[in-house]
PDB file of N, CA and C in Angstrom:
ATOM      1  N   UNK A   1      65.772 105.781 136.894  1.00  0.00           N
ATOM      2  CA  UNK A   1      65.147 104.538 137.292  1.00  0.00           C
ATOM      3  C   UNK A   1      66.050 103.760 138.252  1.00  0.00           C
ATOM      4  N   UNK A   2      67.350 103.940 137.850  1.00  0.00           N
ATOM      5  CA  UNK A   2      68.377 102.895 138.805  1.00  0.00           C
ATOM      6  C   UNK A   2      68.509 103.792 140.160  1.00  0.00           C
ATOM      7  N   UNK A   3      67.890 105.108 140.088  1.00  0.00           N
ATOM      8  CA  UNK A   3      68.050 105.960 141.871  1.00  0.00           C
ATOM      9  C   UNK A   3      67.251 105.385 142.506  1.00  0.00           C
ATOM     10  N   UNK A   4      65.567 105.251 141.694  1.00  0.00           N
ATOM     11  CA  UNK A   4      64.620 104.573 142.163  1.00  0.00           C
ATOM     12  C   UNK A   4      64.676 103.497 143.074  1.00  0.00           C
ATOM     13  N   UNK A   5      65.321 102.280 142.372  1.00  0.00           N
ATOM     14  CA  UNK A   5      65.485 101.245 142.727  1.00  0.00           C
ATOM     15  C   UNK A   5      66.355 101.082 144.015  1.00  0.00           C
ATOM     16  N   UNK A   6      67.015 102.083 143.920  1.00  0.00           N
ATOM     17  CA  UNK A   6      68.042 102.223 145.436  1.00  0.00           C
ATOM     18  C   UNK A   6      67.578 102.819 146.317  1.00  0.00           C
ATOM     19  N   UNK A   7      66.967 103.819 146.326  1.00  0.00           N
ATOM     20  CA  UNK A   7      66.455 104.781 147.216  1.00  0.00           C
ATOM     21  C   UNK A   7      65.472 103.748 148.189  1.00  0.00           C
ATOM     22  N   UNK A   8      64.759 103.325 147.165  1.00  0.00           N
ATOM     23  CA  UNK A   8      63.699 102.203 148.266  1.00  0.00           C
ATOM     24  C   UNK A   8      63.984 101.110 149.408  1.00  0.00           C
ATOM     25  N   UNK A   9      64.974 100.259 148.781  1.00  0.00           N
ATOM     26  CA  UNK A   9      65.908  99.813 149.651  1.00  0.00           C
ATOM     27  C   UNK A   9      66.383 100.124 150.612  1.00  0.00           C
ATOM     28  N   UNK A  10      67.137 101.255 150.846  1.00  0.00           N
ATOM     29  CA  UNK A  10      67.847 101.780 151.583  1.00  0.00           C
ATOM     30  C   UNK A  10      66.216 102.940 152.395  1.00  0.00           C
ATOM     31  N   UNK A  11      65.496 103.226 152.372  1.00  0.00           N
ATOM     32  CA  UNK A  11      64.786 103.631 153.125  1.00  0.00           C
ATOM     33  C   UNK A  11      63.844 102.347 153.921  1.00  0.00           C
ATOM     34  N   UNK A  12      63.406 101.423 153.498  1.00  0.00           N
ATOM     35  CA  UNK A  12      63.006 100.016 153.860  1.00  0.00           C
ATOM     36  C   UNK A  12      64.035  99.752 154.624  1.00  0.00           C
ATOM     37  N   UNK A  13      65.355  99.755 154.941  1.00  0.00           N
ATOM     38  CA  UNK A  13      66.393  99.605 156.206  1.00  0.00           C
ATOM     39  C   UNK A  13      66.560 100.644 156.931  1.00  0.00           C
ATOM     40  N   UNK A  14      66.565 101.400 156.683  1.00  0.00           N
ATOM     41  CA  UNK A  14      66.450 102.778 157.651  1.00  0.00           C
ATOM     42  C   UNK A  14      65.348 102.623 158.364  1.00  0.00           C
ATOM     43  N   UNK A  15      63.809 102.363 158.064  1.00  0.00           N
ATOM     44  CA  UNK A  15      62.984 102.256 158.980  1.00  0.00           C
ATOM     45  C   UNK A  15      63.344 101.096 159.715  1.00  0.00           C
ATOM     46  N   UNK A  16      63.712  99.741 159.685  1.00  0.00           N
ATOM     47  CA  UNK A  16      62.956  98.875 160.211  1.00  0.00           C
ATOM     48  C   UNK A  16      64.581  99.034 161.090  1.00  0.00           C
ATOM     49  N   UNK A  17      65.508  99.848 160.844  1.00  0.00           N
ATOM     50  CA  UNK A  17      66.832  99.555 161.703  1.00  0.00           C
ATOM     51  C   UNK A  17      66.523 100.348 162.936  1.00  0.00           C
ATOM     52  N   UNK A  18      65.315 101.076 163.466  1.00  0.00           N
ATOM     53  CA  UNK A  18      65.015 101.734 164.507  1.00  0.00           C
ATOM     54  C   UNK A  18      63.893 100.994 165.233  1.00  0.00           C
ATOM     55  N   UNK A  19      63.598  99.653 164.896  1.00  0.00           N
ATOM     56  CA  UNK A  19      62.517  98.881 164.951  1.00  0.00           C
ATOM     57  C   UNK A  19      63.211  97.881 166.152  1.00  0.00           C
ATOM     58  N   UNK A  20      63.150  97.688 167.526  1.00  0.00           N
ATOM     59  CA  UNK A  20      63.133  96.794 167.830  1.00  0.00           C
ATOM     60  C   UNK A  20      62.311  96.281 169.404  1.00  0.00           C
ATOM     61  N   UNK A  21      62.255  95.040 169.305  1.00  0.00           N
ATOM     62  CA  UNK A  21      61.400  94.926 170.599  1.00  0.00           C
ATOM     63  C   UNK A  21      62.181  95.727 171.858  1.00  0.00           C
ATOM     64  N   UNK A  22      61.274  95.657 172.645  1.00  0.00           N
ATOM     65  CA  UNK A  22      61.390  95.791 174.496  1.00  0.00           C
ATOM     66  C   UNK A  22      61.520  94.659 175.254  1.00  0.00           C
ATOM     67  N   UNK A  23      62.498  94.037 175.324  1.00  0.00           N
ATOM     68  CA  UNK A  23      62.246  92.988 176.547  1.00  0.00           C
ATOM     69  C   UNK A  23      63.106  93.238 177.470  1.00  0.00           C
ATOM     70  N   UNK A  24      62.735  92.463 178.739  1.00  0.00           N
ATOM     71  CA  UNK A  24      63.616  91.789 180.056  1.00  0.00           C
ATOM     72  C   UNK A  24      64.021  91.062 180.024  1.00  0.00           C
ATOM     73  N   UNK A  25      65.324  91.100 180.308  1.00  0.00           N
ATOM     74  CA  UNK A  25      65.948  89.574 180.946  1.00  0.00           C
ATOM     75  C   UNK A  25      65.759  89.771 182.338  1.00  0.00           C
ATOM     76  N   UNK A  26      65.254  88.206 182.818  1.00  0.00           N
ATOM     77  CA  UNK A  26      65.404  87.798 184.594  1.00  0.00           C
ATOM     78  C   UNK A  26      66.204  86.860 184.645  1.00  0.00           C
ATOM     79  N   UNK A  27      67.250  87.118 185.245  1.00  0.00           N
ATOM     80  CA  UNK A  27      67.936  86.164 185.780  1.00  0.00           C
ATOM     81  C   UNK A  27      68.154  85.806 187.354  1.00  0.00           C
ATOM     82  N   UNK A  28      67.130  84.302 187.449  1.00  0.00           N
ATOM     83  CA  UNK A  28      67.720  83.579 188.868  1.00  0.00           C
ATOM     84  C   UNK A  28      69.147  83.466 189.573  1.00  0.00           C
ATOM     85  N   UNK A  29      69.761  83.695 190.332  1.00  0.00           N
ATOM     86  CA  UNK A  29      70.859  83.564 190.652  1.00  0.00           C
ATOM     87  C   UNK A  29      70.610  83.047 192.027  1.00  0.00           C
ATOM     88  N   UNK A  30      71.115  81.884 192.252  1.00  0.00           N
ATOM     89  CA  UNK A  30      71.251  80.670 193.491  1.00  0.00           C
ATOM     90  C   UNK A  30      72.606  81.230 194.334  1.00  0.00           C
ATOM     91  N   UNK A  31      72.763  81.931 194.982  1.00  0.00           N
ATOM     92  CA  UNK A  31      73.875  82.772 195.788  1.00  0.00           C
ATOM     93  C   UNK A  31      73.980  81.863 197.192  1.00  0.00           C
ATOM     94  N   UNK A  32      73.242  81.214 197.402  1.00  0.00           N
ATOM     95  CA  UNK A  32      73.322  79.699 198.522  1.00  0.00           C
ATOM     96  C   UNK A  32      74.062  78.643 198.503  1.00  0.00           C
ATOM     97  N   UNK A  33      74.721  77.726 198.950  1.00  0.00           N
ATOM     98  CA  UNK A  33      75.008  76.304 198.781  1.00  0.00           C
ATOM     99  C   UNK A  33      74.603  75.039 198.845  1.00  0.00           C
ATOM    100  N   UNK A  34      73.101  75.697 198.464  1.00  0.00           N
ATOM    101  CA  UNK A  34      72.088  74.619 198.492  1.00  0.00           C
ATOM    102  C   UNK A  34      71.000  74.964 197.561  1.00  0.00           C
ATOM    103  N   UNK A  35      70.918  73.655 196.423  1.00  0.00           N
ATOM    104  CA  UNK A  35      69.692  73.907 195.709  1.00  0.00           C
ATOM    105  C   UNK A  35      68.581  74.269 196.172  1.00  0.00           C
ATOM    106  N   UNK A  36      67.687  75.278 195.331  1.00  0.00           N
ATOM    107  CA  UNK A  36      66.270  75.559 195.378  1.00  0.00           C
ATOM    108  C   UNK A  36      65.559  74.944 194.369  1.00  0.00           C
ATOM    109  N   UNK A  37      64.033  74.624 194.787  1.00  0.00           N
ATOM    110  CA  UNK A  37      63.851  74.330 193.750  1.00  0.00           C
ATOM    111  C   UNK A  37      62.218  74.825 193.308  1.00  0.00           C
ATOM    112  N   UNK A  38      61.805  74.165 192.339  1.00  0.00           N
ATOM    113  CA  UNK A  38      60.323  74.986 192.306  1.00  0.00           C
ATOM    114  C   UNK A  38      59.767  76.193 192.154  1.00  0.00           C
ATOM    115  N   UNK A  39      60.828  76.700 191.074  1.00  0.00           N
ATOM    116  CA  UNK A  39      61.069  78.046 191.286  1.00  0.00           C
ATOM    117  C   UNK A  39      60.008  78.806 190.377  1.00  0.00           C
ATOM    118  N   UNK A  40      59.239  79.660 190.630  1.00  0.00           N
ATOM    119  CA  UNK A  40      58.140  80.299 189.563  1.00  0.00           C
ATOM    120  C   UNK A  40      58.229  81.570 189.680  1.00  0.00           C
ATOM    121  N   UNK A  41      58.143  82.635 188.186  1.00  0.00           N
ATOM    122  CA  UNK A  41      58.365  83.877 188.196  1.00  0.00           C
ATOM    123  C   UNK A  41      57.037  84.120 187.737  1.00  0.00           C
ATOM    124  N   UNK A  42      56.165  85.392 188.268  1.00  0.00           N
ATOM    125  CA  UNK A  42      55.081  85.561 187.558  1.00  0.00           C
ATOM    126  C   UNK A  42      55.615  87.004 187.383  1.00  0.00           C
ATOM    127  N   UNK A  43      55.370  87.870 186.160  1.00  0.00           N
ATOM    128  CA  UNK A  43      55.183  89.332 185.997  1.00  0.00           C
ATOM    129  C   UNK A  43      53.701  89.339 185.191  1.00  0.00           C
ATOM    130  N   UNK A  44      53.798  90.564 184.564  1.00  0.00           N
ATOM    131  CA  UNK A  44      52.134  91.446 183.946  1.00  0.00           C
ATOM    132  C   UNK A  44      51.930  90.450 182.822  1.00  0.00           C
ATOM    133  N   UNK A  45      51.121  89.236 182.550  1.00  0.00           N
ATOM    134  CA  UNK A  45      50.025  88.614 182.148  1.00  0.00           C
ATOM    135  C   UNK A  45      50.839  87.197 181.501  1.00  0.00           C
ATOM    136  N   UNK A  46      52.221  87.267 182.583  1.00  0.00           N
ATOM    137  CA  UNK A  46      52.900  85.512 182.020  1.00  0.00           C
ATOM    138  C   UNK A  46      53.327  85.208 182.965  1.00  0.00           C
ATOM    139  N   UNK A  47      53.963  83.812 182.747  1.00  0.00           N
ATOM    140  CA  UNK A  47      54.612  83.128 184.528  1.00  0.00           C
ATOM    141  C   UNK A  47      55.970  82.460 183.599  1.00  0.00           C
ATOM    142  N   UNK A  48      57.404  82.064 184.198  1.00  0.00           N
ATOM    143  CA  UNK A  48      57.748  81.184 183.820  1.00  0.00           C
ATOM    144  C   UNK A  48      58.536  80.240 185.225  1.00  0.00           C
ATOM    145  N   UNK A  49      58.699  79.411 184.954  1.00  0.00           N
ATOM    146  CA  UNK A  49      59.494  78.516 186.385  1.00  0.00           C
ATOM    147  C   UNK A  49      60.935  77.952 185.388  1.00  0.00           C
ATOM    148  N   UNK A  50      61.349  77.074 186.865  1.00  0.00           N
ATOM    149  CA  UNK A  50      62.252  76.612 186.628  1.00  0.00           C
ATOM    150  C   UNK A  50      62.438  75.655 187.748  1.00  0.00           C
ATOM    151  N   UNK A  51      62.454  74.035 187.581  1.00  0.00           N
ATOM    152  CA  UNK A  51      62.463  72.636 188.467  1.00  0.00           C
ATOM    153  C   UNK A  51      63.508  73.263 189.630  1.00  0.00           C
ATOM    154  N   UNK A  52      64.517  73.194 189.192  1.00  0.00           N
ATOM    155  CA  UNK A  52      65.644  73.036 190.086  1.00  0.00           C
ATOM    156  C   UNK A  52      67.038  74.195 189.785  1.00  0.00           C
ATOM    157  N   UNK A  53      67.558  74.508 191.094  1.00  0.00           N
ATOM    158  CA  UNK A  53      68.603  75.643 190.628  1.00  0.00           C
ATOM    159  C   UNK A  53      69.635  75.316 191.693  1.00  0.00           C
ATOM    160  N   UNK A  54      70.521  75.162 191.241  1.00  0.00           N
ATOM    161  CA  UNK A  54      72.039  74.099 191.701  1.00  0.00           C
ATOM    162  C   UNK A  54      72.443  75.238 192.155  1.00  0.00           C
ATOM    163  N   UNK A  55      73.032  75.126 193.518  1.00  0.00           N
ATOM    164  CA  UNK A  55      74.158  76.458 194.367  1.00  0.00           C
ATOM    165  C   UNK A  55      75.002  77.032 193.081  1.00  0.00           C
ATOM    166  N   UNK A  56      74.910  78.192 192.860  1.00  0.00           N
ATOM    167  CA  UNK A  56      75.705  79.157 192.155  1.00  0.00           C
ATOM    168  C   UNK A  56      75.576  79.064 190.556  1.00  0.00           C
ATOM    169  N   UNK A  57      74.120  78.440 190.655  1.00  0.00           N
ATOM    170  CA  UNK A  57      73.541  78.714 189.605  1.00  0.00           C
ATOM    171  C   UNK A  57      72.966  79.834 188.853  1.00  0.00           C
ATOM    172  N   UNK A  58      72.800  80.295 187.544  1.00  0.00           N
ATOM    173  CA  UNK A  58      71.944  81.048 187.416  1.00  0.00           C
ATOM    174  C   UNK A  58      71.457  80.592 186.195  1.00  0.00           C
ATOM    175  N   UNK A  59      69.973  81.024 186.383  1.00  0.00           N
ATOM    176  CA  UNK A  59      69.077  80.469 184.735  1.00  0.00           C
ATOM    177  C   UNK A  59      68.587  82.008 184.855  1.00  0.00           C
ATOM    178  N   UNK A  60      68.572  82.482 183.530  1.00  0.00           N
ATOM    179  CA  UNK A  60      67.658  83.878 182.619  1.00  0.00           C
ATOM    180  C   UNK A  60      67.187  83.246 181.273  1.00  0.00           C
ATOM    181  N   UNK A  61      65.798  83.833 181.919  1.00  0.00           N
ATOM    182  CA  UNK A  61      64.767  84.299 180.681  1.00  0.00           C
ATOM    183  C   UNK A  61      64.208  85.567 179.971  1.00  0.00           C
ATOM    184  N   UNK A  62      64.577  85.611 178.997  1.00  0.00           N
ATOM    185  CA  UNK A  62      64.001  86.765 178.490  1.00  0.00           C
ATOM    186  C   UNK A  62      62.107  87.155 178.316  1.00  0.00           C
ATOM    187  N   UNK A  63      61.681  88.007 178.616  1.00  0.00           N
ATOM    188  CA  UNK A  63      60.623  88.423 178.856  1.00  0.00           C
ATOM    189  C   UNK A  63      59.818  89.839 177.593  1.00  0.00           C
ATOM    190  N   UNK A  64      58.848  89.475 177.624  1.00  0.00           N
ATOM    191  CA  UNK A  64      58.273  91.207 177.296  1.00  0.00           C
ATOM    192  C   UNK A  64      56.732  91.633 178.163  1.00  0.00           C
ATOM    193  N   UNK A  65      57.331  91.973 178.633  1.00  0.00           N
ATOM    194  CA  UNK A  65      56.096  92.599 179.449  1.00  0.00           C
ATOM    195  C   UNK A  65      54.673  93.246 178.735  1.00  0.00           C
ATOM    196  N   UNK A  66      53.552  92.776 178.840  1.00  0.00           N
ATOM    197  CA  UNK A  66      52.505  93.684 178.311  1.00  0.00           C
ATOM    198  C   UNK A  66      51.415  94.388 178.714  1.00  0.00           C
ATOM    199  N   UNK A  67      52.017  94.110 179.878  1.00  0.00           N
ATOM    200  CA  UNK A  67      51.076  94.951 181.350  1.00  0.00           C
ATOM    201  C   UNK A  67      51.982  95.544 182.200  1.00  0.00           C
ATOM    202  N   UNK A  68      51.091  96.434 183.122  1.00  0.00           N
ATOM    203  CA  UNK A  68      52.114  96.968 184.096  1.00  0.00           C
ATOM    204  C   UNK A  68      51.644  95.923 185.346  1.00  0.00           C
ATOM    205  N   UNK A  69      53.144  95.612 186.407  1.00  0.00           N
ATOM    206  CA  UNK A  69      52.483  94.789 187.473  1.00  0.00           C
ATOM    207  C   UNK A  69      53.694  94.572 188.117  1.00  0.00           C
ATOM    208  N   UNK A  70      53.688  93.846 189.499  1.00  0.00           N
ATOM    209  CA  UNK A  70      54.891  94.164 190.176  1.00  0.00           C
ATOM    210  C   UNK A  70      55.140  91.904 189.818  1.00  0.00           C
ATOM    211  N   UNK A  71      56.585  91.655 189.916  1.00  0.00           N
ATOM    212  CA  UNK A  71      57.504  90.564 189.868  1.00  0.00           C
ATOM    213  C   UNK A  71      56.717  89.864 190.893  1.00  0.00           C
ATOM    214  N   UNK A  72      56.455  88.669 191.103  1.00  0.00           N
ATOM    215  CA  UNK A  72      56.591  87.647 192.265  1.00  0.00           C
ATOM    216  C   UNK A  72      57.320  86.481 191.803  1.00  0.00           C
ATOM    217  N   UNK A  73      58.225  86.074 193.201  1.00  0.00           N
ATOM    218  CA  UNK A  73      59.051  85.105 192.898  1.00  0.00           C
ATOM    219  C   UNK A  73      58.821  83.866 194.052  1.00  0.00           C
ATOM    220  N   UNK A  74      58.082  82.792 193.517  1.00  0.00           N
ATOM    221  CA  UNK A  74      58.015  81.752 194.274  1.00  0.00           C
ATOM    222  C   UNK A  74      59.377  80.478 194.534  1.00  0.00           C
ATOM    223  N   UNK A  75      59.447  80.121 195.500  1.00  0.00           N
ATOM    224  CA  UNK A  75      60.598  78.911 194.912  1.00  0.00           C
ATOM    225  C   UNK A  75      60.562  78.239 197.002  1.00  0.00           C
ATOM    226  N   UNK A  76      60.878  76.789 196.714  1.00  0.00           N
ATOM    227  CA  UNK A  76      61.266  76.045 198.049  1.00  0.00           C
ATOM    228  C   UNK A  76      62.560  76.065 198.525  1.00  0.00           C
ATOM    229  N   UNK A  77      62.905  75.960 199.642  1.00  0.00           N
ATOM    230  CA  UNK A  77      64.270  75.961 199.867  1.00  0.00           C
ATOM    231  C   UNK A  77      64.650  74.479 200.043  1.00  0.00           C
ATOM    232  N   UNK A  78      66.104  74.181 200.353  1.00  0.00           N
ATOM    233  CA  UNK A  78      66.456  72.889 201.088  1.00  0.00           C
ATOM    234  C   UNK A  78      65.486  72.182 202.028  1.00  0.00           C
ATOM    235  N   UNK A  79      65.142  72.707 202.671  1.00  0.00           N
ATOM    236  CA  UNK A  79      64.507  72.304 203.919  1.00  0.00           C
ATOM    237  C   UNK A  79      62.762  72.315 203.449  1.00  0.00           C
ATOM    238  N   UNK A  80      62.605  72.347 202.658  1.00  0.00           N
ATOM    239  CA  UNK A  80      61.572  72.394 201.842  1.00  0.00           C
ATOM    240  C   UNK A  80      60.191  73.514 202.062  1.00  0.00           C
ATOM    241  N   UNK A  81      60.468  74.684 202.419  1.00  0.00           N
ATOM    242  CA  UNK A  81      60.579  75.354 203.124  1.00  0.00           C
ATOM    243  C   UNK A  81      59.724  76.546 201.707  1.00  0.00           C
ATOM    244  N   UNK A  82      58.822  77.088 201.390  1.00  0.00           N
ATOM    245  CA  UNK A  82      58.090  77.417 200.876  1.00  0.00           C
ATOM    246  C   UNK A  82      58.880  79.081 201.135  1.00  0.00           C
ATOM    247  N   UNK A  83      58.716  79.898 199.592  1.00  0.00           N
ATOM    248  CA  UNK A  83      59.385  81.321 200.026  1.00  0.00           C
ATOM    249  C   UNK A  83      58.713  82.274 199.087  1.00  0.00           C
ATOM    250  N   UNK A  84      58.002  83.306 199.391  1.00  0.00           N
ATOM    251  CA  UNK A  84      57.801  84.372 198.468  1.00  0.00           C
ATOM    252  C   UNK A  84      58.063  85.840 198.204  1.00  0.00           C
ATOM    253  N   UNK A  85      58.366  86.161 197.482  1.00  0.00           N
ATOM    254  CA  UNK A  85      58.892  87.727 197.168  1.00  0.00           C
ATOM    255  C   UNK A  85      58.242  88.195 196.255  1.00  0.00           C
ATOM    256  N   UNK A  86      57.902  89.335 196.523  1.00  0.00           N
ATOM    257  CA  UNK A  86      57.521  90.476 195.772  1.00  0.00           C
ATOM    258  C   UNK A  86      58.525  91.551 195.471  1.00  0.00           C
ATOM    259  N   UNK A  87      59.038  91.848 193.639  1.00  0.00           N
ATOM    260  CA  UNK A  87      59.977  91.864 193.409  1.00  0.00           C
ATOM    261  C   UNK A  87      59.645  93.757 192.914  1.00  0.00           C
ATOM    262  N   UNK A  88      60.183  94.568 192.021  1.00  0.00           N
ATOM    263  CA  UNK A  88      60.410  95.785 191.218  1.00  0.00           C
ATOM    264  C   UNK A  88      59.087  94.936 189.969  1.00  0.00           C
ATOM    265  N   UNK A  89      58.426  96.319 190.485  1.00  0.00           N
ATOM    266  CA  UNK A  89      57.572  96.636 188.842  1.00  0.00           C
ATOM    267  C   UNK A  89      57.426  96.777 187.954  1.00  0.00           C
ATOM    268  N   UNK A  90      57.177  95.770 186.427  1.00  0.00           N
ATOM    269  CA  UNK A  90      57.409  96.000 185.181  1.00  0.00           C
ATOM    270  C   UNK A  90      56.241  96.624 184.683  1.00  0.00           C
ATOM    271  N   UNK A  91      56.982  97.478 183.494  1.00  0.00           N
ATOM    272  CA  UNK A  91      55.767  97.807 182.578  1.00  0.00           C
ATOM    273  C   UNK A  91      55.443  97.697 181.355  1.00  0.00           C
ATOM    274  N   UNK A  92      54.852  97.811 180.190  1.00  0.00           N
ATOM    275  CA  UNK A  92      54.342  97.438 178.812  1.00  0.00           C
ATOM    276  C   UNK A  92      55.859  98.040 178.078  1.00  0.00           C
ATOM    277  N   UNK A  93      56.789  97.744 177.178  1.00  0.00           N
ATOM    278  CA  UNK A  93      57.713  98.187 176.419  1.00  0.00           C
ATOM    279  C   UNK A  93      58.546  98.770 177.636  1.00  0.00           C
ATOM    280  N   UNK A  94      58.917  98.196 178.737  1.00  0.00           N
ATOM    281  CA  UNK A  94      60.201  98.105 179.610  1.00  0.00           C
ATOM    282  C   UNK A  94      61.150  97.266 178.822  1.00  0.00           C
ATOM    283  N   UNK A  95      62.411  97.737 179.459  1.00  0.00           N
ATOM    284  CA  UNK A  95      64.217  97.185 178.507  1.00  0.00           C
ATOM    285  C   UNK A  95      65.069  97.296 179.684  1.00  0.00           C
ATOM    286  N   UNK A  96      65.361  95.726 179.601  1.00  0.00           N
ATOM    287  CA  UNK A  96      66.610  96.187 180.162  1.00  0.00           C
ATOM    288  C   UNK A  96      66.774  94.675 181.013  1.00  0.00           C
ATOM    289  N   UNK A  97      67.030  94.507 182.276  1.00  0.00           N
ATOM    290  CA  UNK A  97      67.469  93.710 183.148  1.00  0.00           C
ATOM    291  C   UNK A  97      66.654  93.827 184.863  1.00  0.00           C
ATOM    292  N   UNK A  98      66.528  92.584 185.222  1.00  0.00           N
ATOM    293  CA  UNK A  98      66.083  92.316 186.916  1.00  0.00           C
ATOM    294  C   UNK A  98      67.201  91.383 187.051  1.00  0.00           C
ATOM    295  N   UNK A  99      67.630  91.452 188.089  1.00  0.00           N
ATOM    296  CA  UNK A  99      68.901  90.154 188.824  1.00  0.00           C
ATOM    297  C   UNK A  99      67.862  89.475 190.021  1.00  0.00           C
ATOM    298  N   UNK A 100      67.720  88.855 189.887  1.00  0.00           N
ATOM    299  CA  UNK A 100      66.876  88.109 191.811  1.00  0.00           C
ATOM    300  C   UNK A 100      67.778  87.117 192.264  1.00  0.00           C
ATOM    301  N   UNK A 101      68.644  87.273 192.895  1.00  0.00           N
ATOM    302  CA  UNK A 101      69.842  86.827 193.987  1.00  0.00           C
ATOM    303  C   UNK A 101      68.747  86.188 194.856  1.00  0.00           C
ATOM    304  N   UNK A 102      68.631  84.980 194.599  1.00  0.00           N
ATOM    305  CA  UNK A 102      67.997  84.050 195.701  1.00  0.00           C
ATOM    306  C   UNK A 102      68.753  83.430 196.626  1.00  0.00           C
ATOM    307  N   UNK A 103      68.557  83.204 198.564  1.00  0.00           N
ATOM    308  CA  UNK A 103      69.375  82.224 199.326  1.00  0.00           C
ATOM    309  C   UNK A 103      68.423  81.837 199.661  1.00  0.00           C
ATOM    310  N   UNK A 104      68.919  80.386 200.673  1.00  0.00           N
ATOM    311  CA  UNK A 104      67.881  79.633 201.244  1.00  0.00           C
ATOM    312  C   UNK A 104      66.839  80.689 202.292  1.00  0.00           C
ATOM    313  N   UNK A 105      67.028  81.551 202.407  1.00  0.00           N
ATOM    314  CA  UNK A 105      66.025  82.552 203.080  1.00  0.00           C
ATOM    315  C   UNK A 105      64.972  83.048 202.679  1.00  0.00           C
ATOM    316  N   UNK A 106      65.745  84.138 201.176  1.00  0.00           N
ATOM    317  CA  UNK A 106      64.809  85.011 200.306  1.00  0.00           C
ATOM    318  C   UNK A 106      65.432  85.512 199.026  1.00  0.00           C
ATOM    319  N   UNK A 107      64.842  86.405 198.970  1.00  0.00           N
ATOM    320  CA  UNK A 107      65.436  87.142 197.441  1.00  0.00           C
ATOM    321  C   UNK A 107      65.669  88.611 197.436  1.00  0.00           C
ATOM    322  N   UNK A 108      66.520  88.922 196.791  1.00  0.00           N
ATOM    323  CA  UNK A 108      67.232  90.179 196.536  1.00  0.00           C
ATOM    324  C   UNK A 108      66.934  90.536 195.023  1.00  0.00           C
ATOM    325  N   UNK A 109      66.339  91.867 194.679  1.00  0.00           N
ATOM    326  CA  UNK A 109      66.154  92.332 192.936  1.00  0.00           C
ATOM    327  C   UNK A 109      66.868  93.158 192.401  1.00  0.00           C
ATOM    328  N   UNK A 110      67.636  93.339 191.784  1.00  0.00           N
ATOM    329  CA  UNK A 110      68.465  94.466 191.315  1.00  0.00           C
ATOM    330  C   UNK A 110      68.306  95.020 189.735  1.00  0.00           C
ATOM    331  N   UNK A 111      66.989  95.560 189.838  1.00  0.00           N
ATOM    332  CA  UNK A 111      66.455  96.065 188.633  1.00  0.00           C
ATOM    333  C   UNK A 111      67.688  96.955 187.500  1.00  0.00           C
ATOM    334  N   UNK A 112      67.629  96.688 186.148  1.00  0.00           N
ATOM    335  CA  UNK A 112      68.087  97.975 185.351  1.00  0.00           C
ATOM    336  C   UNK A 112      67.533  98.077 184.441  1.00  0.00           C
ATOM    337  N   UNK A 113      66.370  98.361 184.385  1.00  0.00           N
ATOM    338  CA  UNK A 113      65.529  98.810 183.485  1.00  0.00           C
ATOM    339  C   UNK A 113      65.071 100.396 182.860  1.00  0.00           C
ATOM    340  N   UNK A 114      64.991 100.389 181.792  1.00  0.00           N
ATOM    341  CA  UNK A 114      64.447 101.425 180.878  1.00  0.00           C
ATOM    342  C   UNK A 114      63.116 101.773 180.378  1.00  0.00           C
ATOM    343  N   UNK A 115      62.063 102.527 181.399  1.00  0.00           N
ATOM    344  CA  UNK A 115      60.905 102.311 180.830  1.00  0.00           C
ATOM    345  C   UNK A 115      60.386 103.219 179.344  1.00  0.00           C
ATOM    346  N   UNK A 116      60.005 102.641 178.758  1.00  0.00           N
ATOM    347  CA  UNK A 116      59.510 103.545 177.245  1.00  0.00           C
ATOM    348  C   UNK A 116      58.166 103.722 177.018  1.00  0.00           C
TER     349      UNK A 116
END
């Protein structure tokens, strides 16, 4: 009876220790010396923004993708100056990392992702 009681346990952690989500991190990175601002990320069926991003800033959000679909990255420059990119393609249970190196110009993506 006392194997019983152990055995269950310890198989109830064994499963759920192979259990874990898929997400992305995106991280903005402001590589300019001049704030951007207005910044909006859309991927497969969410958006998130961010007001303002201070020279040599960076803000990341973690993500889970539940569609397949390619990155767009909206944001204004100094000059108020409207900018869009189309970034690397996520898909449903992707892992891993996007970098988007933004300047007052455009954006740069440096995907490391794991698709599953």
């Amino acid at each position: 009876m006392k194997t019983a009681k152990l055995i269950f346990p310890m198989l109830a952690m064994a499963a759920l220790s192979g259990c874990r989500a898929h997400v992305v991190t995106i991280r903005l990175i402001n590589t300019s010396n001049q704030p951007l601002s207005t910044l909006i990320v859309d991927y497969p069926n969410a958006t998130f923004g961010k007001d303002k991003l201070a020279p040599g800033e960076t803000f990341a959000s973690i993500v889970k993708p539940l569609d397949s679909g390619a990155m767009k990255v909206q944001f204004i420059d100094a000059a108020g100056r409207n900018h869009s990119y189309t970034g690397p393609t996520l898909h449903k249970d992707d892992d891993g990392s996007v970098d988007i190196k933004l300047t007052q110009d455009g954006a740069l993506a440096t995907p490391s992702i794991t698709e599953h």
